[in-house]
N, C-alpha and C. Protein backbone atom coordinates (compact mmCIF):
# COMPACT_ATOMS: atom_id res chain seq x y z
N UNK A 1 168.07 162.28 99.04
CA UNK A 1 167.92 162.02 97.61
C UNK A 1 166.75 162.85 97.10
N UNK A 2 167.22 163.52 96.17
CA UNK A 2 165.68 164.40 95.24
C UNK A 2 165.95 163.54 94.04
N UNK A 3 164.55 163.98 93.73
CA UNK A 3 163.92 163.13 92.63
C UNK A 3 163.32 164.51 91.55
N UNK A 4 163.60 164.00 89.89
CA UNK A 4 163.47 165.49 89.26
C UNK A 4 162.30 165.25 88.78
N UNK A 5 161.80 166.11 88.21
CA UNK A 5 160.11 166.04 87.53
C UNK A 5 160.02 165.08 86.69
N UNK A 6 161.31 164.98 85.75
CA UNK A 6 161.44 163.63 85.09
C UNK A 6 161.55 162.57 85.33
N UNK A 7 162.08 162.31 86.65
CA UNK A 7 161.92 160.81 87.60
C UNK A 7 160.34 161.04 87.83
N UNK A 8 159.57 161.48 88.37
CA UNK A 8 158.33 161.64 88.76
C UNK A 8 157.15 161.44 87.61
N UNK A 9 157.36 161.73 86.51
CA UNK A 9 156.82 161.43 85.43
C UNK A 9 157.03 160.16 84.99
N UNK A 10 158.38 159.66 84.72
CA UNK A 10 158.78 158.27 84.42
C UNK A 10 157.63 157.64 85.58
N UNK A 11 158.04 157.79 86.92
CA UNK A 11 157.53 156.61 87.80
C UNK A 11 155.89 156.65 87.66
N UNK A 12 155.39 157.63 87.84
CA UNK A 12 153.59 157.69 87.07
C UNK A 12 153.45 157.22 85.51
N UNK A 13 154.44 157.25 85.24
CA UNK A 13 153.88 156.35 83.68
C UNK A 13 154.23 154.90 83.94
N UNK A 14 155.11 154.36 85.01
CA UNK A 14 155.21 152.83 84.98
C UNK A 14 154.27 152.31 86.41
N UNK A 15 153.79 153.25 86.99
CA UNK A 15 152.50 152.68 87.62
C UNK A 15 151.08 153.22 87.04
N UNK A 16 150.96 153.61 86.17
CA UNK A 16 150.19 153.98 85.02
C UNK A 16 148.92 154.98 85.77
N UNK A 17 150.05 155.70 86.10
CA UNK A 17 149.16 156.66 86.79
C UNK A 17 149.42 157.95 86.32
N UNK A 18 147.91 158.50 86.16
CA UNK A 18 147.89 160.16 85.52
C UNK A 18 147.76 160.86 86.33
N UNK A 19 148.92 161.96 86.47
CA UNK A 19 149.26 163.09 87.29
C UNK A 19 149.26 164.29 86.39
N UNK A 20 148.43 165.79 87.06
CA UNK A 20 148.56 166.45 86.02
C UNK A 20 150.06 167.52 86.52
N UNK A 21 150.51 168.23 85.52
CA UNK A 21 151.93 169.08 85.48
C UNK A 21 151.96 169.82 86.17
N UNK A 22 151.18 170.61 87.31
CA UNK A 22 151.01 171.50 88.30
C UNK A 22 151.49 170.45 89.58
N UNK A 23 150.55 169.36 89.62
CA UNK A 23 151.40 168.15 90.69
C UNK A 23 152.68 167.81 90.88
N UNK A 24 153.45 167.60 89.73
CA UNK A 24 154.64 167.34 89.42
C UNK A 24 155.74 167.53 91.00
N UNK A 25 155.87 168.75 91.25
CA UNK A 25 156.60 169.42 91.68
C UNK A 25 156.41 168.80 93.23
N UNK A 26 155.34 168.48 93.25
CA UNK A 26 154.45 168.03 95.14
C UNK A 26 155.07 167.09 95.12
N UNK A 27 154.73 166.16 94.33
CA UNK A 27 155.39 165.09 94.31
C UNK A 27 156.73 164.44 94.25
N UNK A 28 156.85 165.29 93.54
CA UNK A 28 158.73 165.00 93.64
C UNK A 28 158.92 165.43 95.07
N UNK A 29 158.93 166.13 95.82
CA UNK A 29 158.90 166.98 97.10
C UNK A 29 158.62 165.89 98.01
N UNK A 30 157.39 165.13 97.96
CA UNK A 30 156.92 164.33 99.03
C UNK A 30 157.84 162.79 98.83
N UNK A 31 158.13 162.54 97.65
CA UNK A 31 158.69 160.94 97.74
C UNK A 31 160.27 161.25 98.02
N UNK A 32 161.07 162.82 97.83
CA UNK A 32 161.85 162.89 97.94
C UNK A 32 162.23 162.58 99.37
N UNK A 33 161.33 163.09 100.44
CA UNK A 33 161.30 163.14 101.26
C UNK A 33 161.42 161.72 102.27
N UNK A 34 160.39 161.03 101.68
CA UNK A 34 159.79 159.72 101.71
C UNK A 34 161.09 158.68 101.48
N UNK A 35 162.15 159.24 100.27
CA UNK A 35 163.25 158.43 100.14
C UNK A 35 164.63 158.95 101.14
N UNK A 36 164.34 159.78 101.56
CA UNK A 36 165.02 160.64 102.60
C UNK A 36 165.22 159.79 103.92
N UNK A 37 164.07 159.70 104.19
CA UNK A 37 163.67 158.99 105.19
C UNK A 37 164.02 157.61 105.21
N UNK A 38 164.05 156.74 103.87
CA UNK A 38 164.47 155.47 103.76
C UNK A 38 166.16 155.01 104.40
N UNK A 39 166.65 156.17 103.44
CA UNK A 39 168.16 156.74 103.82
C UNK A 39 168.46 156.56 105.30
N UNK A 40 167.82 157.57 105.92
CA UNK A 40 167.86 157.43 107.45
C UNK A 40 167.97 156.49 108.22
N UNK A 41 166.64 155.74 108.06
CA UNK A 41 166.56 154.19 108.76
C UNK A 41 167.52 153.01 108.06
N UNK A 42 168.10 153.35 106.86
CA UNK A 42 169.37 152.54 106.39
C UNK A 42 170.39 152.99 106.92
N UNK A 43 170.95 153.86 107.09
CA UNK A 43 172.29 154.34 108.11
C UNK A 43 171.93 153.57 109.37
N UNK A 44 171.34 153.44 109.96
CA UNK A 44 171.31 152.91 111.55
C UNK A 44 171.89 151.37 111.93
N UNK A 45 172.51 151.03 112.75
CA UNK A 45 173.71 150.19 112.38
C UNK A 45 172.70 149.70 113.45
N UNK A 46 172.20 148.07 112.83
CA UNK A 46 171.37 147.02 113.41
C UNK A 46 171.96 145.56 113.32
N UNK A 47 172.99 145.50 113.49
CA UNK A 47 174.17 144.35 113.53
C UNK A 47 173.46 143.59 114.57
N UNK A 48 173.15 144.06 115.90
CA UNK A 48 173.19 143.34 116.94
C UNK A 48 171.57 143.50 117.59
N UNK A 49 170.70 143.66 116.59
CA UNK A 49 169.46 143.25 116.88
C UNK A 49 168.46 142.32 116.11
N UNK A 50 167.90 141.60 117.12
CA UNK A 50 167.78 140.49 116.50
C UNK A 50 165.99 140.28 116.15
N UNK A 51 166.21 140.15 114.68
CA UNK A 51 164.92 140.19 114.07
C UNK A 51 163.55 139.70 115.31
N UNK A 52 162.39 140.66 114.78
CA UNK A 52 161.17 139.86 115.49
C UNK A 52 160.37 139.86 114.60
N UNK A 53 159.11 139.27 114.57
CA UNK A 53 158.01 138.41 114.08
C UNK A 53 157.02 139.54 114.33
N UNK A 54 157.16 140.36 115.73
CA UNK A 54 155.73 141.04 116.58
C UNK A 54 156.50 142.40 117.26
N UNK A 55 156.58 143.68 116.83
CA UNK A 55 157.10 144.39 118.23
C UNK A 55 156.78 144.28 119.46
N UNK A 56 155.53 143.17 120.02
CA UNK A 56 155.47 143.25 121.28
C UNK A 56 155.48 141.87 121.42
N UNK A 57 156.56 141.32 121.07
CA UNK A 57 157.07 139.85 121.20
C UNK A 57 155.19 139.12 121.75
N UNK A 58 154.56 139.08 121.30
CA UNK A 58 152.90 138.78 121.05
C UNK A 58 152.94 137.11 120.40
N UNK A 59 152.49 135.95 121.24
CA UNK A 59 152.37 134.76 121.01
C UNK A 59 151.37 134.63 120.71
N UNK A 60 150.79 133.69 119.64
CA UNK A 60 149.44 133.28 119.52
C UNK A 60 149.25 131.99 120.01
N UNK A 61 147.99 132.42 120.63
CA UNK A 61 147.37 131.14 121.22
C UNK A 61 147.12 129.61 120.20
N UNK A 62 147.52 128.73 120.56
CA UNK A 62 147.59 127.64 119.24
C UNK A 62 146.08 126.60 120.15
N UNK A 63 145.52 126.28 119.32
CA UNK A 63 144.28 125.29 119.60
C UNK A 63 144.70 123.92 118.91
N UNK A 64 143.87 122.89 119.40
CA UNK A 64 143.98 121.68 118.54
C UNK A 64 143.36 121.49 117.58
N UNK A 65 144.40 120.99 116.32
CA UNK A 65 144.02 120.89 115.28
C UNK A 65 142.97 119.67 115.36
N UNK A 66 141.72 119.91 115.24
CA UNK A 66 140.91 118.93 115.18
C UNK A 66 139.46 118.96 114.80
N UNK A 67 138.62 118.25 113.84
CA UNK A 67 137.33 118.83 113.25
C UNK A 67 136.41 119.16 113.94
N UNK A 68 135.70 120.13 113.78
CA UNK A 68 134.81 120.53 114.85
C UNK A 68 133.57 120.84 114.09
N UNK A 69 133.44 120.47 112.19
CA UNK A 69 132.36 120.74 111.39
C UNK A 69 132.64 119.39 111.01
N UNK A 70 130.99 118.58 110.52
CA UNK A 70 130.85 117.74 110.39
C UNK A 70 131.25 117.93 108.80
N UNK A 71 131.17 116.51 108.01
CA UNK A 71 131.36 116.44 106.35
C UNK A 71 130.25 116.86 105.80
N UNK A 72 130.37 117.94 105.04
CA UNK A 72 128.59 117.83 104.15
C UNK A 72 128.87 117.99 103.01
N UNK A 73 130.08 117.38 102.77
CA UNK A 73 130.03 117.36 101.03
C UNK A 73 129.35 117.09 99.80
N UNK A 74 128.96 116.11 99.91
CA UNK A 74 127.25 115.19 99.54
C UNK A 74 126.21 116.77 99.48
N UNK A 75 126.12 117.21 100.33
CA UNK A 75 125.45 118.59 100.58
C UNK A 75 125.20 119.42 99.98
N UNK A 76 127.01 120.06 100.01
CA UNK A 76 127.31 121.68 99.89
C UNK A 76 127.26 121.15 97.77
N UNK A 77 127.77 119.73 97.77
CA UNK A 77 128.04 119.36 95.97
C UNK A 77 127.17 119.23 95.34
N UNK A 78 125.91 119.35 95.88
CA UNK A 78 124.16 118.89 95.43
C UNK A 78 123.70 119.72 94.03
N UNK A 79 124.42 120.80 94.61
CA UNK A 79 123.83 122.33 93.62
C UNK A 79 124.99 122.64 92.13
N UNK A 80 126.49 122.08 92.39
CA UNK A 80 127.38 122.02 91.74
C UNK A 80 126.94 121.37 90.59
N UNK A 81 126.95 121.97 89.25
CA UNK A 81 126.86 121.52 87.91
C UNK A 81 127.77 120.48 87.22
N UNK A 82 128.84 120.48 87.97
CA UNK A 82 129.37 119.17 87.48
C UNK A 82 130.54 119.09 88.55
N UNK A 83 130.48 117.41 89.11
CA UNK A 83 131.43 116.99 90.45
C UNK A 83 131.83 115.81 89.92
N UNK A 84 133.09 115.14 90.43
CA UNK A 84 133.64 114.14 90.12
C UNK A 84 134.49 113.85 91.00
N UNK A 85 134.47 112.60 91.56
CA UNK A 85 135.35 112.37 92.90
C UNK A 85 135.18 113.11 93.93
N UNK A 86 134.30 113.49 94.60
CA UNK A 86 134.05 114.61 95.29
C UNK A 86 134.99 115.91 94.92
N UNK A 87 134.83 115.95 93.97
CA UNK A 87 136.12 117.42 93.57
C UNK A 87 135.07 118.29 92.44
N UNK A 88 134.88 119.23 92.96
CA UNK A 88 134.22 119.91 91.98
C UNK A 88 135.17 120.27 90.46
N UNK A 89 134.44 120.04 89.35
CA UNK A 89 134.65 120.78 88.10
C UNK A 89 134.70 121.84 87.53
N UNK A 90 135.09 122.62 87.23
CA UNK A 90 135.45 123.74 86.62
C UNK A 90 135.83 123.91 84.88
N UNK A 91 135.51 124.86 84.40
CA UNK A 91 136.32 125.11 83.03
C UNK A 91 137.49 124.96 82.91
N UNK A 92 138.79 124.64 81.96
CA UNK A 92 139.71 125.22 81.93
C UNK A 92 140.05 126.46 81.66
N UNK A 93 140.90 127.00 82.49
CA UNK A 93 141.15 128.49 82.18
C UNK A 93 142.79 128.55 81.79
N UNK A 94 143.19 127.55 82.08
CA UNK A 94 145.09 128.06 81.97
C UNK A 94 145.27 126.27 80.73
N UNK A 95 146.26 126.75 79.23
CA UNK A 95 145.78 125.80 78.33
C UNK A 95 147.53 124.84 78.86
């Protein structure tokens, strides 16, 4: 797939990015390429492989969920300008 100077312009004006007219041409060149490549790895017929999480099938070690810091809410809320229910206060920002 190529991409024309006019696709390349469109797509820098909707990620609001300024490219100057000497670039143009690179660019179309490099994402063409870039979508070339997308192409490629979409042709490859992956019917019968089965998704992973890790390419090196990599487990994480799981620990017990359990507190290991004491409460210092009373504490850390001392300095807070305004608390209520142990829940700190804030402005509204969303009406």
């Amino acid at each position: 797939m190529s991409l024309e100077a006019s696709e390349v312009k469109k797509i820098a004006h909707l990620a609001r990015i300024a490219i100057r007219e000497e670039d143009v041409a690179g660019y179309a060149e490099s994402i063409s390429s870039i979508l070339g490549l997308v192409e490629q790895m979409d042709a490859v017929d992956t019917s019968g492989v089965e998704p992973m999480a890790h390419p090196q099938e990599a487990v994480q070690r799981l620990r017990e969920d359990v507190v290991s810091e004491p409460n210092q809410r009373e504490k850390l809320q001392a300095n807070a300008p305004a608390v209520e229910a142990g829940l700190f206060l804030v402005p509204q920002v969303i009406e």
